[in-house]
Each structure stands twice: as C-alpha cells, then as structure tokens.
C-alpha atoms as a PDB file:
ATOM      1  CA  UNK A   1       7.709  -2.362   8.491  1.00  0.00           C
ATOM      2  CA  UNK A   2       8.568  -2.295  12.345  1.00  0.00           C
ATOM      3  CA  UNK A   3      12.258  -3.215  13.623  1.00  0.00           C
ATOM      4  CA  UNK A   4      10.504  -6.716  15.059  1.00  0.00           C
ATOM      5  CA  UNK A   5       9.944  -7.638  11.655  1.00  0.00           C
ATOM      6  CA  UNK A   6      12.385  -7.022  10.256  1.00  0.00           C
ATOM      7  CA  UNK A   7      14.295  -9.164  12.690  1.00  0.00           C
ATOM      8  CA  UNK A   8      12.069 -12.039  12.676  1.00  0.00           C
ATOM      9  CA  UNK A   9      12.481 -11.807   8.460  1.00  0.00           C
ATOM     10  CA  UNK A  10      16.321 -12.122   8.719  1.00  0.00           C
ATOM     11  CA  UNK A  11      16.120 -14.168  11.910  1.00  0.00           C
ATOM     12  CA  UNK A  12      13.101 -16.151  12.055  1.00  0.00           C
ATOM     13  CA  UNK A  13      12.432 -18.079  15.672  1.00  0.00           C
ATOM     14  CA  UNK A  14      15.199 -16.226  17.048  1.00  0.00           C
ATOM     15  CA  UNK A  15      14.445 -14.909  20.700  1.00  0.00           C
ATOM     16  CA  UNK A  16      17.688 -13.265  21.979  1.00  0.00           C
ATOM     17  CA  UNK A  17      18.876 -10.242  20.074  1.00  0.00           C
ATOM     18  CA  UNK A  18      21.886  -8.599  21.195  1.00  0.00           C
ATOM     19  CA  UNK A  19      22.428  -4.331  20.015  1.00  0.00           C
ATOM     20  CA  UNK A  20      25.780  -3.158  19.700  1.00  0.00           C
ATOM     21  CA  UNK A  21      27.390  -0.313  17.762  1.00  0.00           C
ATOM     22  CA  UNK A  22      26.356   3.366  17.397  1.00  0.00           C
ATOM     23  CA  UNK A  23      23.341   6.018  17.288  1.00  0.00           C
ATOM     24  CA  UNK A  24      20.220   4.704  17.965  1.00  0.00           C
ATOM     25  CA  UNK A  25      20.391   1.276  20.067  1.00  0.00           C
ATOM     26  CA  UNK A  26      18.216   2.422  23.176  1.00  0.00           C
ATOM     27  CA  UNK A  27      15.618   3.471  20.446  1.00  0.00           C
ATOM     28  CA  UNK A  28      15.938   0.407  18.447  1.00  0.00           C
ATOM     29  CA  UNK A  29      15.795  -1.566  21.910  1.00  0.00           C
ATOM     30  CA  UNK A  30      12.433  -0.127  23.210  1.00  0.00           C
ATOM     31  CA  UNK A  31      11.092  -0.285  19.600  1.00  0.00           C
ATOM     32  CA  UNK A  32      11.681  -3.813  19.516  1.00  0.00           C
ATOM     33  CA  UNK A  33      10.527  -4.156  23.441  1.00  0.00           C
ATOM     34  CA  UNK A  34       7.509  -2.314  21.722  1.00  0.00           C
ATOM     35  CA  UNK A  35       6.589  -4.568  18.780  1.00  0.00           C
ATOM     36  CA  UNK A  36       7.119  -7.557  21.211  1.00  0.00           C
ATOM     37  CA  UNK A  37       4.504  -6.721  23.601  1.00  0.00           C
ATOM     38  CA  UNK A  38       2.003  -5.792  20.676  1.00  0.00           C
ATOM     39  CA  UNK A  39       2.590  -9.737  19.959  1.00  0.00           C
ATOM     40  CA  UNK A  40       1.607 -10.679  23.820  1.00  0.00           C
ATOM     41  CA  UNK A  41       5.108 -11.637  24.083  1.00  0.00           C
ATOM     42  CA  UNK A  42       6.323 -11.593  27.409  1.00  0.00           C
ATOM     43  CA  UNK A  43       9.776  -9.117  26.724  1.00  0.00           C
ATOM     44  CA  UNK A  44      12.717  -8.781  28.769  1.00  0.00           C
ATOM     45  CA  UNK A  45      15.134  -5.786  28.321  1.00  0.00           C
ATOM     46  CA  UNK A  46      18.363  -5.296  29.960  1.00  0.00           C
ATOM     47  CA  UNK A  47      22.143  -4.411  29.596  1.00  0.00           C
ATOM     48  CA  UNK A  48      25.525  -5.989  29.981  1.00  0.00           C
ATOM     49  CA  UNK A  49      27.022  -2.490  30.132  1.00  0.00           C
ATOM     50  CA  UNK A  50      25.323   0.751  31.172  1.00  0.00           C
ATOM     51  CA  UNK A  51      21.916   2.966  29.763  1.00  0.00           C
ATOM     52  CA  UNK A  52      20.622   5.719  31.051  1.00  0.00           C
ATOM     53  CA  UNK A  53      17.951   4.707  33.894  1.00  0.00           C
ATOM     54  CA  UNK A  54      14.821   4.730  31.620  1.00  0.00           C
ATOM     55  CA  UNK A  55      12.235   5.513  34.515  1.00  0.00           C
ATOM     56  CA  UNK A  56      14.044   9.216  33.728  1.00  0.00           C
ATOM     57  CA  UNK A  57      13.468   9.173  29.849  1.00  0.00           C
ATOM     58  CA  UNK A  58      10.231   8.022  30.137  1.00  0.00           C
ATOM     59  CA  UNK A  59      10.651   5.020  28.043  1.00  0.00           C
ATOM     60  CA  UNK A  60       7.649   2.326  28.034  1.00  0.00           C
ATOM     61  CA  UNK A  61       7.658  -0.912  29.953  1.00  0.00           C
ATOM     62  CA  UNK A  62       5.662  -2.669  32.848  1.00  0.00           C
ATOM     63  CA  UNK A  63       7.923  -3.742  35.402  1.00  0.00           C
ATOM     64  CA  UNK A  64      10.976  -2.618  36.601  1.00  0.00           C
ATOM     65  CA  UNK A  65      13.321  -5.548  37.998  1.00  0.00           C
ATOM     66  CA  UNK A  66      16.669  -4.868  39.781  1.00  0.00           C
ATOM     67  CA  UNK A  67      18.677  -7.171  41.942  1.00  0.00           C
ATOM     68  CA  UNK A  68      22.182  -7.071  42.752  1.00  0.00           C
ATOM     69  CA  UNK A  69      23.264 -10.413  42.205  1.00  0.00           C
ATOM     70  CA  UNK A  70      22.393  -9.900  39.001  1.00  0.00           C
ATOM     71  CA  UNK A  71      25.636  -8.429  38.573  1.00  0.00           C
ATOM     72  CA  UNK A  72      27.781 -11.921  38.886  1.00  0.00           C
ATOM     73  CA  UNK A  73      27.355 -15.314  36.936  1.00  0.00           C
ATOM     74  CA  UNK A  74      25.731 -17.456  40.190  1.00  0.00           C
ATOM     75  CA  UNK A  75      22.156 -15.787  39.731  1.00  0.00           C
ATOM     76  CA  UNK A  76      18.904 -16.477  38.120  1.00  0.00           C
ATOM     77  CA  UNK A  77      16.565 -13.686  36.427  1.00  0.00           C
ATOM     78  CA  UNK A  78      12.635 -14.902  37.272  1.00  0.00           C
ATOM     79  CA  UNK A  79      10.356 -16.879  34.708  1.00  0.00           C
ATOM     80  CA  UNK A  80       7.540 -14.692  32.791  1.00  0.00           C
ATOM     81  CA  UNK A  81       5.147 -16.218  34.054  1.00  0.00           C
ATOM     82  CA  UNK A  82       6.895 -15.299  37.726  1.00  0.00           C
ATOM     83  CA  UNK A  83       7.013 -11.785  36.862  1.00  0.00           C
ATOM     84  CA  UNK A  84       3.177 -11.385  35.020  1.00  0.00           C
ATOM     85  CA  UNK A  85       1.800 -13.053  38.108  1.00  0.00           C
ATOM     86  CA  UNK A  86       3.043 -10.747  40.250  1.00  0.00           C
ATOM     87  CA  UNK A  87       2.237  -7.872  37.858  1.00  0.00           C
ATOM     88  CA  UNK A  88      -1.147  -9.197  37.538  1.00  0.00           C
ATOM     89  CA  UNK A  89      -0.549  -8.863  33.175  1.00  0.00           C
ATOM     90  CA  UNK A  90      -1.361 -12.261  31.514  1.00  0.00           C
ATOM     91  CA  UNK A  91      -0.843 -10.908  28.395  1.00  0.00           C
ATOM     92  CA  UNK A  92       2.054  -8.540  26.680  1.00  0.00           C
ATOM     93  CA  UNK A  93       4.404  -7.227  29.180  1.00  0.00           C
ATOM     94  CA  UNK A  94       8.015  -5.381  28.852  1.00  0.00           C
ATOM     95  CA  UNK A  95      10.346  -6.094  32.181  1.00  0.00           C
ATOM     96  CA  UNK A  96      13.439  -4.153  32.688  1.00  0.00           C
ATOM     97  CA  UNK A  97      16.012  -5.496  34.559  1.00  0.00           C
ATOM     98  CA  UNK A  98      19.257  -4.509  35.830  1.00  0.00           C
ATOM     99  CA  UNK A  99      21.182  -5.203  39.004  1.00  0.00           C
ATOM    100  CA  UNK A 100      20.611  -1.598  39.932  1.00  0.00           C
ATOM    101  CA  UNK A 101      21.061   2.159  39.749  1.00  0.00           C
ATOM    102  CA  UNK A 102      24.557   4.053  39.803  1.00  0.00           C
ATOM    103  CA  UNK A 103      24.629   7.951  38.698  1.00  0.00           C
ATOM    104  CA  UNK A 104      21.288   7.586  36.730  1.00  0.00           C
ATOM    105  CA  UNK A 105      22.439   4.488  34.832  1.00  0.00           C
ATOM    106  CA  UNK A 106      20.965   0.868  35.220  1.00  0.00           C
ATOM    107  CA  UNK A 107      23.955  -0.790  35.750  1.00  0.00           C
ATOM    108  CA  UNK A 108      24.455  -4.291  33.811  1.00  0.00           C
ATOM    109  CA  UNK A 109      23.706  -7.980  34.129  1.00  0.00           C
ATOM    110  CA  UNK A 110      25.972 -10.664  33.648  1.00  0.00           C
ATOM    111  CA  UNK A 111      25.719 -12.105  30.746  1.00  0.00           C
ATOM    112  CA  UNK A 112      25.696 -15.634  32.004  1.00  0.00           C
ATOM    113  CA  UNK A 113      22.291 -14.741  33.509  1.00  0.00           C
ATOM    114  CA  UNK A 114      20.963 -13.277  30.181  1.00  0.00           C
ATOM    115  CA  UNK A 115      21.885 -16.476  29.040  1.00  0.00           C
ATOM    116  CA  UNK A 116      19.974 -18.553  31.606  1.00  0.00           C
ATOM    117  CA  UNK A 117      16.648 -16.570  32.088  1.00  0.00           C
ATOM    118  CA  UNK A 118      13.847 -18.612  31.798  1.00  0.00           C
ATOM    119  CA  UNK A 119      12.426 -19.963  28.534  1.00  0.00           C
ATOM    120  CA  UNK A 120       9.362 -18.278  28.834  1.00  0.00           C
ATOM    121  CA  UNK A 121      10.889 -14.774  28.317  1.00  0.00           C
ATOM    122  CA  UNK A 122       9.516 -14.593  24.539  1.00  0.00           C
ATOM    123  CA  UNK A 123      11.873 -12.191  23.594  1.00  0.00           C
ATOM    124  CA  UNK A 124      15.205 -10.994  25.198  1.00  0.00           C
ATOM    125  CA  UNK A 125      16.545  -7.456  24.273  1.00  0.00           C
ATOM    126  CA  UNK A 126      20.330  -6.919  25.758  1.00  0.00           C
ATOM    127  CA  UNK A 127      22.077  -3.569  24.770  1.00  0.00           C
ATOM    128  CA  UNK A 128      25.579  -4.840  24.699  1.00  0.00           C
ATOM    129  CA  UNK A 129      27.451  -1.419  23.920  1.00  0.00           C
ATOM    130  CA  UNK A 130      27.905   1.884  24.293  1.00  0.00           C
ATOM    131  CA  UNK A 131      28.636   5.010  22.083  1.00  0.00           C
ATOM    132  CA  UNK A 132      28.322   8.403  23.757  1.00  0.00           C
ATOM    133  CA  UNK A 133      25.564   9.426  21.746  1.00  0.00           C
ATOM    134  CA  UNK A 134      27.895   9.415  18.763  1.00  0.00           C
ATOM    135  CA  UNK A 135      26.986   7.719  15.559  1.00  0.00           C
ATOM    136  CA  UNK A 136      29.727   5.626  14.863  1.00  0.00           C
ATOM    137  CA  UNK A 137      32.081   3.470  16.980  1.00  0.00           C
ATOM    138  CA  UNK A 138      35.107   0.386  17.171  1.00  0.00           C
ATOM    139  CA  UNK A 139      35.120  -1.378  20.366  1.00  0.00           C
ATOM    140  CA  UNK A 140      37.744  -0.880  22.992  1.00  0.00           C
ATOM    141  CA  UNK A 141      39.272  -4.424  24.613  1.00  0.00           C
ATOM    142  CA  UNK A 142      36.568  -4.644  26.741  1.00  0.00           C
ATOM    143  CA  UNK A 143      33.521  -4.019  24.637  1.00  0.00           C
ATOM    144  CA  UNK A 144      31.260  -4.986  23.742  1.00  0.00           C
ATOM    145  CA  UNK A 145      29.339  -7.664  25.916  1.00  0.00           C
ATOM    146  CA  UNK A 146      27.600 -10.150  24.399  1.00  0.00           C
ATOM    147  CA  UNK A 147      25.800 -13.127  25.852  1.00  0.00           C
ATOM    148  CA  UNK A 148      26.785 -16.524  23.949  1.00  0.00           C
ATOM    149  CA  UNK A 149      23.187 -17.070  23.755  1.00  0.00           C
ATOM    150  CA  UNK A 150      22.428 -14.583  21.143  1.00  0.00           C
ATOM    151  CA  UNK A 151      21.128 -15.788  17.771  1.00  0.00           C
ATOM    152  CA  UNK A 152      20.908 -12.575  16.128  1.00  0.00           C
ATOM    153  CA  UNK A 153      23.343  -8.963  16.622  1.00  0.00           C
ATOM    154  CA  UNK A 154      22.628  -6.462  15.378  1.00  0.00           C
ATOM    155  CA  UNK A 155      25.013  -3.152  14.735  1.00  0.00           C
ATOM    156  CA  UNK A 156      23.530   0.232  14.299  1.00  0.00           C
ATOM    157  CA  UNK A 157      25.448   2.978  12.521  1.00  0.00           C
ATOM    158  CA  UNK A 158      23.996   6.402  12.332  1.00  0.00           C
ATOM    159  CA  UNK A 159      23.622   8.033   9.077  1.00  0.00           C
ATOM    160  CA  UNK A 160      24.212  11.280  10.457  1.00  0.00           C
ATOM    161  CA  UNK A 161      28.170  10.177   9.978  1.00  0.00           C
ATOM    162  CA  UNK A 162      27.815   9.957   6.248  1.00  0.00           C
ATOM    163  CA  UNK A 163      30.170  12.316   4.373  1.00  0.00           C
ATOM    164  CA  UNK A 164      31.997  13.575   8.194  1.00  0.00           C
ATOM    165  CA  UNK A 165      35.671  13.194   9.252  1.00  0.00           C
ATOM    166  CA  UNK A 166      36.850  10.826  11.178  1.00  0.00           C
ATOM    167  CA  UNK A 167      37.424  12.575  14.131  1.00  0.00           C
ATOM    168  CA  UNK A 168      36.024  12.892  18.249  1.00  0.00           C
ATOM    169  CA  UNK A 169      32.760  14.904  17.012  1.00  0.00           C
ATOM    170  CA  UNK A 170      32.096  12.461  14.988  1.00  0.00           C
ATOM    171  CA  UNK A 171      32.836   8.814  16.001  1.00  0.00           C
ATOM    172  CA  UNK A 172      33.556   7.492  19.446  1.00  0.00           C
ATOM    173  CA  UNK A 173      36.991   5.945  19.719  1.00  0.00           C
ATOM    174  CA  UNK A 174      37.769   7.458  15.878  1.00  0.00           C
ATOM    175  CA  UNK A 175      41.416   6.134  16.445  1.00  0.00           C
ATOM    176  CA  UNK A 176      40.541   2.487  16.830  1.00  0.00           C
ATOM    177  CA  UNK A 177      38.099   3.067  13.502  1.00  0.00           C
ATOM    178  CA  UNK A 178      41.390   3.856  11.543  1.00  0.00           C
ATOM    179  CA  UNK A 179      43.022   0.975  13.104  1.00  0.00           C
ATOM    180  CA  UNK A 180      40.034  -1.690  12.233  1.00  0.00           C
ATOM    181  CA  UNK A 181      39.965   0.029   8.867  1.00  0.00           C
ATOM    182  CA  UNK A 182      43.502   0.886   7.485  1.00  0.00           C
ATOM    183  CA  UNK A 183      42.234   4.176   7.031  1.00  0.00           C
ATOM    184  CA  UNK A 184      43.461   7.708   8.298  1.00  0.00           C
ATOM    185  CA  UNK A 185      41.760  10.341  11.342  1.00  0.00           C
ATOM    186  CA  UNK A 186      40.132  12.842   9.237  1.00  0.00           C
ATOM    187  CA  UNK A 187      39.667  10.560   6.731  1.00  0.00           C
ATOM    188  CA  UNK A 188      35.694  10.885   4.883  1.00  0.00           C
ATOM    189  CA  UNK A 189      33.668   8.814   6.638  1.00  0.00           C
ATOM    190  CA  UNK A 190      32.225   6.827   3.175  1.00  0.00           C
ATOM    191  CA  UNK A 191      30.617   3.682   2.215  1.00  0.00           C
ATOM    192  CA  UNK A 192      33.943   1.748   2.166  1.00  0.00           C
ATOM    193  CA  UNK A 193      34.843   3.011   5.599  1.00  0.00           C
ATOM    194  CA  UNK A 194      31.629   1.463   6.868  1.00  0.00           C
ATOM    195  CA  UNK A 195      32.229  -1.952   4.886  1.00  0.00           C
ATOM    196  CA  UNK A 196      35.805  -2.153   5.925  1.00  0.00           C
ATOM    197  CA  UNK A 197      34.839  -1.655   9.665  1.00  0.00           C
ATOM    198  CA  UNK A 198      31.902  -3.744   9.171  1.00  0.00           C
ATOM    199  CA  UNK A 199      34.225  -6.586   8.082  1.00  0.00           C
ATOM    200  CA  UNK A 200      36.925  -6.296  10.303  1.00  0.00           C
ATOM    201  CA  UNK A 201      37.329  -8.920  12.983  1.00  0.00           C
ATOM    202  CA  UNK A 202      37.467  -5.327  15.831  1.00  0.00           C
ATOM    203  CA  UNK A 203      35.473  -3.796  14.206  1.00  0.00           C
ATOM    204  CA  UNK A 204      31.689  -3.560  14.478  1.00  0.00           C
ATOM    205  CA  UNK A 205      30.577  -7.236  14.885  1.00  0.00           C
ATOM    206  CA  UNK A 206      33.744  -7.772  17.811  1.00  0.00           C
ATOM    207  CA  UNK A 207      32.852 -10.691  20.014  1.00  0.00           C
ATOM    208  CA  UNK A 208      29.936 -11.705  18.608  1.00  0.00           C
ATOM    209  CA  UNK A 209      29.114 -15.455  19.018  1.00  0.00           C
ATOM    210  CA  UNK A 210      29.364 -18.163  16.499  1.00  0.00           C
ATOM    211  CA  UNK A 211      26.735 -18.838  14.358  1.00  0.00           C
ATOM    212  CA  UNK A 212      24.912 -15.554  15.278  1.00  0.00           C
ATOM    213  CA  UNK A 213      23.366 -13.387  12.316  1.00  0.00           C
ATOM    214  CA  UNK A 214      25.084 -10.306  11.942  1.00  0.00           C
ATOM    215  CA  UNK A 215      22.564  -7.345  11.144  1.00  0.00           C
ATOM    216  CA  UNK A 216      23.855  -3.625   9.997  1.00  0.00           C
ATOM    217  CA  UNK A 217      21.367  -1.305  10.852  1.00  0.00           C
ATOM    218  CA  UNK A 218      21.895   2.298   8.851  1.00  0.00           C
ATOM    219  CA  UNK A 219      19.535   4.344  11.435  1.00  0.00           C
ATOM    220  CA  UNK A 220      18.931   8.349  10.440  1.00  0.00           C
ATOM    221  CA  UNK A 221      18.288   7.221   7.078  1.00  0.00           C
ATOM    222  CA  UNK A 222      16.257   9.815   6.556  1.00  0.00           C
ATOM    223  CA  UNK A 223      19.042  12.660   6.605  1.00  0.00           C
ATOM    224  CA  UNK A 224      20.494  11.443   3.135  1.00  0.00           C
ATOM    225  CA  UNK A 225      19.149  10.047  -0.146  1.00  0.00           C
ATOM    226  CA  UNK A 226      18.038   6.792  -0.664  1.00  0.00           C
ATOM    227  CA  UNK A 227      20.930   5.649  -3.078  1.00  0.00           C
ATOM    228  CA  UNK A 228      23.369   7.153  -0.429  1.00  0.00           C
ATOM    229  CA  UNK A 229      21.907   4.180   2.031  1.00  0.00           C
ATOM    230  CA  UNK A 230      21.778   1.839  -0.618  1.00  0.00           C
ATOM    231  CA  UNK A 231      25.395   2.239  -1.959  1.00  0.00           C
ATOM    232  CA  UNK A 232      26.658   1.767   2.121  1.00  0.00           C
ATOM    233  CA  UNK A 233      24.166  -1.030   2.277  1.00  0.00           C
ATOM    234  CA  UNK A 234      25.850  -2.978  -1.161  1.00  0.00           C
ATOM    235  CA  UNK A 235      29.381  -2.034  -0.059  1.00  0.00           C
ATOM    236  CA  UNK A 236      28.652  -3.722   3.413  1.00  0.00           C
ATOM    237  CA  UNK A 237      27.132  -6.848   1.807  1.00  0.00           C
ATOM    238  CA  UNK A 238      29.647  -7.095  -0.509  1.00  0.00           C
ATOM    239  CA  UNK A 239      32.638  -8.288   2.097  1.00  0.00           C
ATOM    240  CA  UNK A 240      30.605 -11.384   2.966  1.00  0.00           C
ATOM    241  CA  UNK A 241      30.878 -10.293   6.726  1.00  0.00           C
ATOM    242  CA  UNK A 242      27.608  -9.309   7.010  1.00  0.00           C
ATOM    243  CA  UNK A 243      24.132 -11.061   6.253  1.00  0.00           C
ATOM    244  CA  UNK A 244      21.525  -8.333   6.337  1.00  0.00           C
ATOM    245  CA  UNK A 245      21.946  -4.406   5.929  1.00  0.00           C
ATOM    246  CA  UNK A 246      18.572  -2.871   7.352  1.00  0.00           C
ATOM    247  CA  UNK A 247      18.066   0.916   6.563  1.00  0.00           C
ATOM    248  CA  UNK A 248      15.654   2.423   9.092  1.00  0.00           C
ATOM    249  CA  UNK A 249      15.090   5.648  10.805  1.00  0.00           C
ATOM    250  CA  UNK A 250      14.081   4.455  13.978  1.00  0.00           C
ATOM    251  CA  UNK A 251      12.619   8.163  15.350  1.00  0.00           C
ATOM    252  CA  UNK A 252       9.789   7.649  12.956  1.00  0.00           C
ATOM    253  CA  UNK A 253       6.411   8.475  15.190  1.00  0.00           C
ATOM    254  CA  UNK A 254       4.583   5.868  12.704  1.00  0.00           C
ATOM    255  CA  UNK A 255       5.782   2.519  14.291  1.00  0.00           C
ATOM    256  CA  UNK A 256       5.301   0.467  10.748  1.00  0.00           C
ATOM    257  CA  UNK A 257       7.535   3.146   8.974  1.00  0.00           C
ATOM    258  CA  UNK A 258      10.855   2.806  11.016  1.00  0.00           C
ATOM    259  CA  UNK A 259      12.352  -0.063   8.204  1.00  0.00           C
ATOM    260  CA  UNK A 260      12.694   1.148   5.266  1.00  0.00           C
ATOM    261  CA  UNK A 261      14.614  -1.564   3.721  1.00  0.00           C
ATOM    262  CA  UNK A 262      16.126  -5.225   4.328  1.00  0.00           C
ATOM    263  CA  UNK A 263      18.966  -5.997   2.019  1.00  0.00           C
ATOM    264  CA  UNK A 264      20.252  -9.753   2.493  1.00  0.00           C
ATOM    265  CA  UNK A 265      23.494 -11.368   1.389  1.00  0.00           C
ATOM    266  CA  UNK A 266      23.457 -13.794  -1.726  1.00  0.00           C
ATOM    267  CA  UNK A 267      19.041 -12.748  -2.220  1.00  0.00           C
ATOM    268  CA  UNK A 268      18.913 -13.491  -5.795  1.00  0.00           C
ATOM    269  CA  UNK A 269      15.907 -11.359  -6.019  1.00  0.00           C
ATOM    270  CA  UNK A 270      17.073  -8.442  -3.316  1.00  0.00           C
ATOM    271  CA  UNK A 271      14.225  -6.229  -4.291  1.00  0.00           C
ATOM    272  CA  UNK A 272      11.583  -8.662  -2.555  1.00  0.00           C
ATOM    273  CA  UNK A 273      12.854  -7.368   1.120  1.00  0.00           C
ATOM    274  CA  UNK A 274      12.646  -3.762   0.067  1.00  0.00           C
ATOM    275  CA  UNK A 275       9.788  -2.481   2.325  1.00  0.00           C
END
C-alpha cells in the first residue's frame, strides 16, 4: 500500500495533512506529494518550520514557489489552477512553496496562509516539525506548528529507537521525553515509552487541532520483527489517544510496499487493514 492510501483509509476526503514527530517526515512528505500527483491532484508542499532546500536533495516536484510575505498571516498562496497555467501542467503537479531560502533551508509559511490557499490545491502537505535527523522527539514550547486547518496529523517515530536509551544519540530533546512520559534518561526506549508519549498532552500529538485524526506512523519497520511493531502499535492504541498506528518503512524503492500495516482504534475486525 502507498502512504496516500493509507491516509485516505484512516482519513477519507481529508485534503490537509500536517507531519510532525521524528525520522522520516521529509520522506513521508514527498511520498505523499508523490502518490498525489499519480492521482492528477494538483499538490502543494510546504513548511511552517524549516527543511532542507529540496532543489539540493533532489527531491521531485514541478514548481518551486517562494515569496516573502509568505512568512506573515496578511498573504495569499496562488490557486492551482494559477500555478498549472503558468507551468503549462493541466494535469498532476507538486508545488513547493516557502517564503524563501536561509542557509540551505526553505524557510516556513505562516500557517494562516496554509490555511487559506485556494480550494483547488487537492492536497496540502505541511511538515510542521523538526527532529535533527533523530528518530524520536517531544516538542519544545514552540513546536510544533500546525495549521488549524488540518484534518489529519500524522506523527512518525523511527523504529531505529526500539530497544535504545533515552539519551542525545538517540532522541532529540530526550529530557522533555522523560518529562511527557514519567520515565527516566537512559531509560529503554520500549513500547510503553512510545504509548505514554504518544498519549501525553506534550508529547507527540502537542498542538494539534480539534477534531483532527491523530496517525502514529512506526517508519524503519523493517529493522525489527513484525511483532516488535505490532506490540508498539497495540500499546499505542490502547491509551485511546491515538486513532490509527501505521507501520511503514517509507525508504522502500517499491512505492506500493512502504505501508505495511494500518491498525485502527476500536476495528472490531483489525486484521482487515493489515496490508
């Protein structure tokens, strides 16, 4: 199954998703801008914090977009149909947009104007968080950034932390995990670790908006066993915080293989979403 999918399965007729949390978002987030564009969607991705300018890692899209009023709540990001005019593409398309370039990074867009673009944009990608690269996170005061207007978040935890202290190599901010959690630095970084930040109001769903759906993705799930995911994935489902756990492994080079799984809170027949 592919990541849009699986989104559209937990979140049907949702348009604006909103990635947060650890490893894997800018993958997720181009895999998504992907499987939009193979729909002739019309896909716009941007940030309310910082990613790494992806001109440099060669990510694919059409059109490149950056203004820098962008940057404050008074603006207006074009229609679609605007941008595939001008791009001569009728069809699928994949804007980035920013409000510019600082040290390599696009550098963010309000979220007031995420929350205004034009109807047209089928689908609107925001990556709402940073991590370092590390696969596990809590949000500072000021993180993350999402727009009001997102129906769907989605948190992404790599696997990779499975079975690891809790410590700098191997969680950004590890000290405000063990405050979300109750649980000590150093401590194993286990399935109840994940639930209990998963569940707690700073922990990995922080900020999100009312009424959203709140998706746990377990990325990397490829680097440990199938029950491994599957016990984290019951344990997170089990606090009633959370309404889908997706395990993926979002590096896959076969598009349809990056789900593995959907698990959904209160499915009385769970194995029916197992891909």
């Amino acid at each position: 199954m592919r990541p849009l999918e699986a989104c559209n399965t937990i979140a049907p007729r949702n348009r604006s998703i909103s990635i947060i949390g650890g490893g894997g978002k800018t993958s997720l987030l181009f895999a998504l801008a992907s499987d939009g564009r193979a729909t002739g969607a019309a896909v716009l991705v941007t940030t309310t914090t910082r990613i790494y300018d992806p001109r440099d890692e060669h990510r694919r899209f059409d059109v490149f977009l950056a203004d820098p009023s962008w940057a404050t709540d008074a603006s207006r990001l074009p229609s679609a149909r605007t941008v595939r005019a001008t791009a001569g593409m009728p069809g699928g398309l994949v804007a980035i947009a920013g409000s510019g370039i600082e040290a390599g990074k696009l550098v963010a867009v309000h979220p007031a104007v995420v929350d205004t673009c034009p109807a047209d944009w089928g689908l609107v990608l925001v990556e709402a968080d940073g991590a370092r690269h590390l696969p596990i996170k809590a949000p500072a005061a000021h993180e993350p950034v999402i727009p009001a207007g997102s129906g769907l978040v989605c948190a992404v935890i790599g696997m990779d932390c499975l079975g690891a202290p809790l410590d700098d190599a191997h969680a950004f901010r590890p000290e405000l995990i063990a405050d979300a959690t109750g649980l000590a630095l150093g401590h194993r970084i286990d399935a109840g670790m994940i639930a209990a930040l998963s569940a707690a109001p700073p922990g990995c769903f922080k900020g999100s908006p009312e009424g959203a759906i709140r998706m746990l993705m377990l990325n990397k799930a490829d680097l440990v066993s199938t029950e491994a995911a599957r016990l984290v994935a019951a344990a997170v489902l089990e606090t009633g915080a959370v309404d889908a756990v997706v395990i993926a492994n979002l590096e896959s080079d076969v598009s349809d293989r990056r789900i593995r799984e959907i698990h959904v809170r209160g499915a009385r027949d769970v194995t029916r979403y197992l891909v």
